[in-house]
Protein backbone atom coordinates (compact mmCIF):
# COMPACT_ATOMS: atom_id res chain seq x y z
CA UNK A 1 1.17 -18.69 46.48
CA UNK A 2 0.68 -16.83 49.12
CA UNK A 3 -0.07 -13.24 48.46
CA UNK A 4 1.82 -9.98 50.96
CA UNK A 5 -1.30 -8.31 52.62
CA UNK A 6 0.09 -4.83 51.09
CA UNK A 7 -0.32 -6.57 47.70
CA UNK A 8 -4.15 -7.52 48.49
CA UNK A 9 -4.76 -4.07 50.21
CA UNK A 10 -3.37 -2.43 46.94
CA UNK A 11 -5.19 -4.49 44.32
CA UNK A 12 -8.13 -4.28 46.13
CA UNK A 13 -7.97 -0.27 46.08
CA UNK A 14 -7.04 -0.45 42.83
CA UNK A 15 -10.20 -2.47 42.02
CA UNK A 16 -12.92 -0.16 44.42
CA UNK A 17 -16.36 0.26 42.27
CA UNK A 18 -15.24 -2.33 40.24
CA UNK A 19 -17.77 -5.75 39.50
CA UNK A 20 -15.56 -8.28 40.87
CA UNK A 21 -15.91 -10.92 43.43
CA UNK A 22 -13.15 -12.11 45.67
CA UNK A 23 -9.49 -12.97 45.26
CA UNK A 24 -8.13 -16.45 44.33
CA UNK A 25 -4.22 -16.79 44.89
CA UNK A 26 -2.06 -18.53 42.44
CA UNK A 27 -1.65 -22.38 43.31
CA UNK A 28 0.71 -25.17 42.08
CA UNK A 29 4.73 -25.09 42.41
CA UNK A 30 6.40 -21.49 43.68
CA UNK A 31 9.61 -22.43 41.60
CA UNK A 32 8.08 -24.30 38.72
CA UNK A 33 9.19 -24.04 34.75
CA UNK A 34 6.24 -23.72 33.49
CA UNK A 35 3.61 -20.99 34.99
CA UNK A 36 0.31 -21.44 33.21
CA UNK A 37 -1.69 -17.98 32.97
CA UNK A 38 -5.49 -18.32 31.78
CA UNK A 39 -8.45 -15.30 32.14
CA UNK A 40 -10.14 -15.19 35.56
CA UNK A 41 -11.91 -17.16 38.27
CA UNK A 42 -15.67 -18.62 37.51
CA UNK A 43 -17.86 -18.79 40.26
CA UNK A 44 -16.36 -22.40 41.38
CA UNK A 45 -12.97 -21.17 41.52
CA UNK A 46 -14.05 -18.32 44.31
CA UNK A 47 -16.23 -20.88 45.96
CA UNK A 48 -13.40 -23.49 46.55
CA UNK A 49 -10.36 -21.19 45.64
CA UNK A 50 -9.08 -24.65 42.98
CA UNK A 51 -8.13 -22.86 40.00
CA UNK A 52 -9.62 -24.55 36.63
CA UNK A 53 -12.52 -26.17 38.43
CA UNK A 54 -15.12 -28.39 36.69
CA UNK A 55 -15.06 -29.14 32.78
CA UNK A 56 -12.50 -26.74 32.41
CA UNK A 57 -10.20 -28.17 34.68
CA UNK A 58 -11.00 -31.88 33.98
CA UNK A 59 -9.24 -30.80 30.11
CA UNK A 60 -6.19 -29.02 31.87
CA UNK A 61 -5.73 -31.83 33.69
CA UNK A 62 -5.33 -34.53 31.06
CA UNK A 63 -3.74 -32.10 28.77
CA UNK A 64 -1.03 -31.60 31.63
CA UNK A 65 -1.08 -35.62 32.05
CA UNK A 66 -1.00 -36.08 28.55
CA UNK A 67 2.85 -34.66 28.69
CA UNK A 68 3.86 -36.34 32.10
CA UNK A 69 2.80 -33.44 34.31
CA UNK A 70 0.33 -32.92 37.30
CA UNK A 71 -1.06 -29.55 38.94
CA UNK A 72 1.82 -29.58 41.34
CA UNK A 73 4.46 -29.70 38.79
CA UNK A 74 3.73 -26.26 36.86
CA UNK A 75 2.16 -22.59 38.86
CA UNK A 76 -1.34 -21.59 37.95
CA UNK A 77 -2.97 -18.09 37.73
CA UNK A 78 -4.35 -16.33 35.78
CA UNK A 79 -4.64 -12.45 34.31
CA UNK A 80 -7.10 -11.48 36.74
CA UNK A 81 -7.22 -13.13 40.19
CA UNK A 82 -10.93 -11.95 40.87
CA UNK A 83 -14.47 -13.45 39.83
CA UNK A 84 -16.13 -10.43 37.17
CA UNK A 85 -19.82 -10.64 37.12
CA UNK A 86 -22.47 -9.02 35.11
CA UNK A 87 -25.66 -7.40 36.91
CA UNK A 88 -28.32 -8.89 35.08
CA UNK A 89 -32.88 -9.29 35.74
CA UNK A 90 -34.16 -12.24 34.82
CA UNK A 91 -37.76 -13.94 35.06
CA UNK A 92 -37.60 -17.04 37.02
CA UNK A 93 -40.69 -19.13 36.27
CA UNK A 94 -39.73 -21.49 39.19
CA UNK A 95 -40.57 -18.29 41.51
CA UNK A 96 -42.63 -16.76 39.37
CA UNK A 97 -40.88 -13.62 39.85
CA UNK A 98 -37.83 -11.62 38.59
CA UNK A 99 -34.58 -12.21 40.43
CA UNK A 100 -31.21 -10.45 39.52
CA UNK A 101 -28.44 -13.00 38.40
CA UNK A 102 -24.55 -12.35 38.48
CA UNK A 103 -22.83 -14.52 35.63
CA UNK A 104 -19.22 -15.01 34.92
CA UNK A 105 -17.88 -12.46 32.26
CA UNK A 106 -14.60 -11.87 30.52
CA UNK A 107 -12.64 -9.28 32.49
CA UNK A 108 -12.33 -5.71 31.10
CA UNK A 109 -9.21 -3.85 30.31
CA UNK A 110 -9.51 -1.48 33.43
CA UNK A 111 -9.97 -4.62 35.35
CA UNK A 112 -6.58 -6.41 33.73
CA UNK A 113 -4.80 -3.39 34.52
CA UNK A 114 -6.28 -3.19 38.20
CA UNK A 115 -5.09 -6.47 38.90
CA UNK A 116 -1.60 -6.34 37.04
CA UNK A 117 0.00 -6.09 40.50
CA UNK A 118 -0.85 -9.69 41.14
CA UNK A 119 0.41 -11.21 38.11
CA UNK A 120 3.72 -9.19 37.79
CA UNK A 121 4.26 -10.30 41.67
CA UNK A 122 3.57 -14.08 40.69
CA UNK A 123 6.01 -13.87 37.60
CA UNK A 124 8.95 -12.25 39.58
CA UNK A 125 8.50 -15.07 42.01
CA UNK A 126 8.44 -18.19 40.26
CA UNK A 127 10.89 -17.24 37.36
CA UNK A 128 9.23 -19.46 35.16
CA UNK A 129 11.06 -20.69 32.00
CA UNK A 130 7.78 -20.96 30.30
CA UNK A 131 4.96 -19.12 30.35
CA UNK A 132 1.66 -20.54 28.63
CA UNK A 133 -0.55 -18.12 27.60
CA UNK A 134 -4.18 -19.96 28.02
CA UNK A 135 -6.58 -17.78 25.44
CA UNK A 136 -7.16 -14.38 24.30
CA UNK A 137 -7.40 -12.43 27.32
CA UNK A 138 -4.01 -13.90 29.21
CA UNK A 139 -2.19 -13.18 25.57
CA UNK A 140 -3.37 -9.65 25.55
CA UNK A 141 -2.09 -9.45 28.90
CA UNK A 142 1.30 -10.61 28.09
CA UNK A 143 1.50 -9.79 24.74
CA UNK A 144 -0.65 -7.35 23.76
CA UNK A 145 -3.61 -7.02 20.86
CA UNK A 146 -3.00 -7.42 17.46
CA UNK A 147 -3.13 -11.58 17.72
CA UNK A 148 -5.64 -14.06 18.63
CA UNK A 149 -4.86 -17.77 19.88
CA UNK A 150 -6.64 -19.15 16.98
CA UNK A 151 -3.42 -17.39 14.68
CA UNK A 152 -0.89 -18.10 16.86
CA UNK A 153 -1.61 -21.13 19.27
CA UNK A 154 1.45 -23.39 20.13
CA UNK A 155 3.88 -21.48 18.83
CA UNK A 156 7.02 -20.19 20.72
CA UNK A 157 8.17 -16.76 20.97
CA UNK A 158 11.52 -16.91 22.66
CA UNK A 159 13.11 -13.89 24.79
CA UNK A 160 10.48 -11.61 24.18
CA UNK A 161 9.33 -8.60 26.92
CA UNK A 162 5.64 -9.10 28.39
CA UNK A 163 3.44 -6.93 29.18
CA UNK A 164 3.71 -5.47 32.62
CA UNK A 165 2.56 -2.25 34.81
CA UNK A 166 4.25 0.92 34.32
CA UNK A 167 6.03 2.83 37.08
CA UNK A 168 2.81 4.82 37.17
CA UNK A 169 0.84 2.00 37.80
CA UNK A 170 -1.60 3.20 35.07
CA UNK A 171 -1.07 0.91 31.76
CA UNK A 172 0.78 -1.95 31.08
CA UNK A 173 4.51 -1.37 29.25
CA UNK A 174 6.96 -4.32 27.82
CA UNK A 175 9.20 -5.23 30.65
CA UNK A 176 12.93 -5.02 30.59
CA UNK A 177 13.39 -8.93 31.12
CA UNK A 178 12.98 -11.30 28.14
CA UNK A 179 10.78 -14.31 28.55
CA UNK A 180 9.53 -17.48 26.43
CA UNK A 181 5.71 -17.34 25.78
CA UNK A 182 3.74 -20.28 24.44
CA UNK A 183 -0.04 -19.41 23.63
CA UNK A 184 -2.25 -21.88 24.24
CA UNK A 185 -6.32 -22.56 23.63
CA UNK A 186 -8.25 -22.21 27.00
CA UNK A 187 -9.06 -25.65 27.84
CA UNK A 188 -12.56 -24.52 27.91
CA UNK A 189 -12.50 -24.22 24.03
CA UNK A 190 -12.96 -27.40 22.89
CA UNK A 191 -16.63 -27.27 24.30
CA UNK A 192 -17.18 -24.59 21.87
CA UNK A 193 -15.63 -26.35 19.16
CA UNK A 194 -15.04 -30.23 19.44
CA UNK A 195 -12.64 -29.95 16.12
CA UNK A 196 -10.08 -28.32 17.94
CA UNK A 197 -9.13 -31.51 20.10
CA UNK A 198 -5.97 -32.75 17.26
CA UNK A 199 -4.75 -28.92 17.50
CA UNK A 200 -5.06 -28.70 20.89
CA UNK A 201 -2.87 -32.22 21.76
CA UNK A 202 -0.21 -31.25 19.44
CA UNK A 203 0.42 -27.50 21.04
CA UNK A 204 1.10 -29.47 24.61
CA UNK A 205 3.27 -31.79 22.64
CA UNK A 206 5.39 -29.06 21.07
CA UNK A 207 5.60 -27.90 24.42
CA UNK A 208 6.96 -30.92 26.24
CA UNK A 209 9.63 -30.52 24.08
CA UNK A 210 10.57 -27.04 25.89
CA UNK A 211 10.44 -28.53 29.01
């Protein structure tokens, strides 16, 4: 999806002193049922702007096959549309020398909030019937703290509000409209913990049936 200039301009002043890298805009279908909302870009989404690149997206992709669905059938984003990197000195003994290193990290709170614009934008375009909340960060987006996906994965909370920036544009408030939310692992989780692959293909059968 193509994102208004004034929305980048605003995000991005939103996001000044902030260590984040680029901005990666939503892809898949504008009017799809199912939008699929996961944490932030790695370094290969901001290189080739694909959303869920590499392992990641290799497990997306067959858990989205495994229930008759491609990339272009649902809308992927995420809850912040930006790379955040850590500053960190290493000693590389290739160079024999230390070098400063900027690896992926989970995005802070300030940094959800910074970026709300672009999520609430995405969700009041597509209308989607579903939205899949794709680990802990994109459910404390939408839903708040107080829950983890490991408690709560694949199952359905029907007409509830989300989470969405105030009229302030300072913290994130439950929205007037009602929605259906389905959390979901992060595909990335089964290469923390290979036992999770039963759980995981029964959640994205339970939601096929929503579909």
């Amino acid at each position: 999806m193509k994102y208004p200039e004034e929305l980048i301009k605003q995000v991005e002043k939103r996001c000044q002193g902030m260590h984040l890298e680029g901005i990666n805009e939503g892809a898949g279908d504008d009017n799809a049922t199912v939008m699929l909302v996961g944490e932030a870009p790695g370094r290969n989404e901001i290189e080739n702007h694909v959303p869920f690149s590499g392992a990641a997206g290799k497990e997306l992709d067959k858990s989205l096959q495994s229930i008759g669905l491609k990339r272009t059938n649902v809308y992927i984003t995420s809850a912040v549309r930006s790379r955040p990197y850590s500053i960190k000195k290493v000693f590389s003994k290739k160079e024999n020398k230390e070098i400063i290193k900027y690896p992926n990290r989970k995005p802070t709170k300030k940094e959800i909030i910074a970026q709300a614009p672009f999520l609430d934008f995405e969700i009041a375009q597509v209308k989607p019937k579903i939205i899949v909340a794709m680990g802990n960060t994109a459910l404390e987006r939408l839903l708040g703290k107080g829950q983890s996906i490991s408690q709560i994965h694949g199952q359905v909370y029907h007409h509830v509000p989300i989470l969405m920036l105030n009229e302030e544009k300072t913290d994130l408030v439950e929205s007037k409209e009602l929605y259906t939310v389905v959390p979901e692992y992060h595909p990335a989780a089964i290469f923390y913990n290979r036992k999770l692959q039963d759980e995981i293909e029964q959640d994205w059968l339970e939601l096929k049936k929503l579909i």
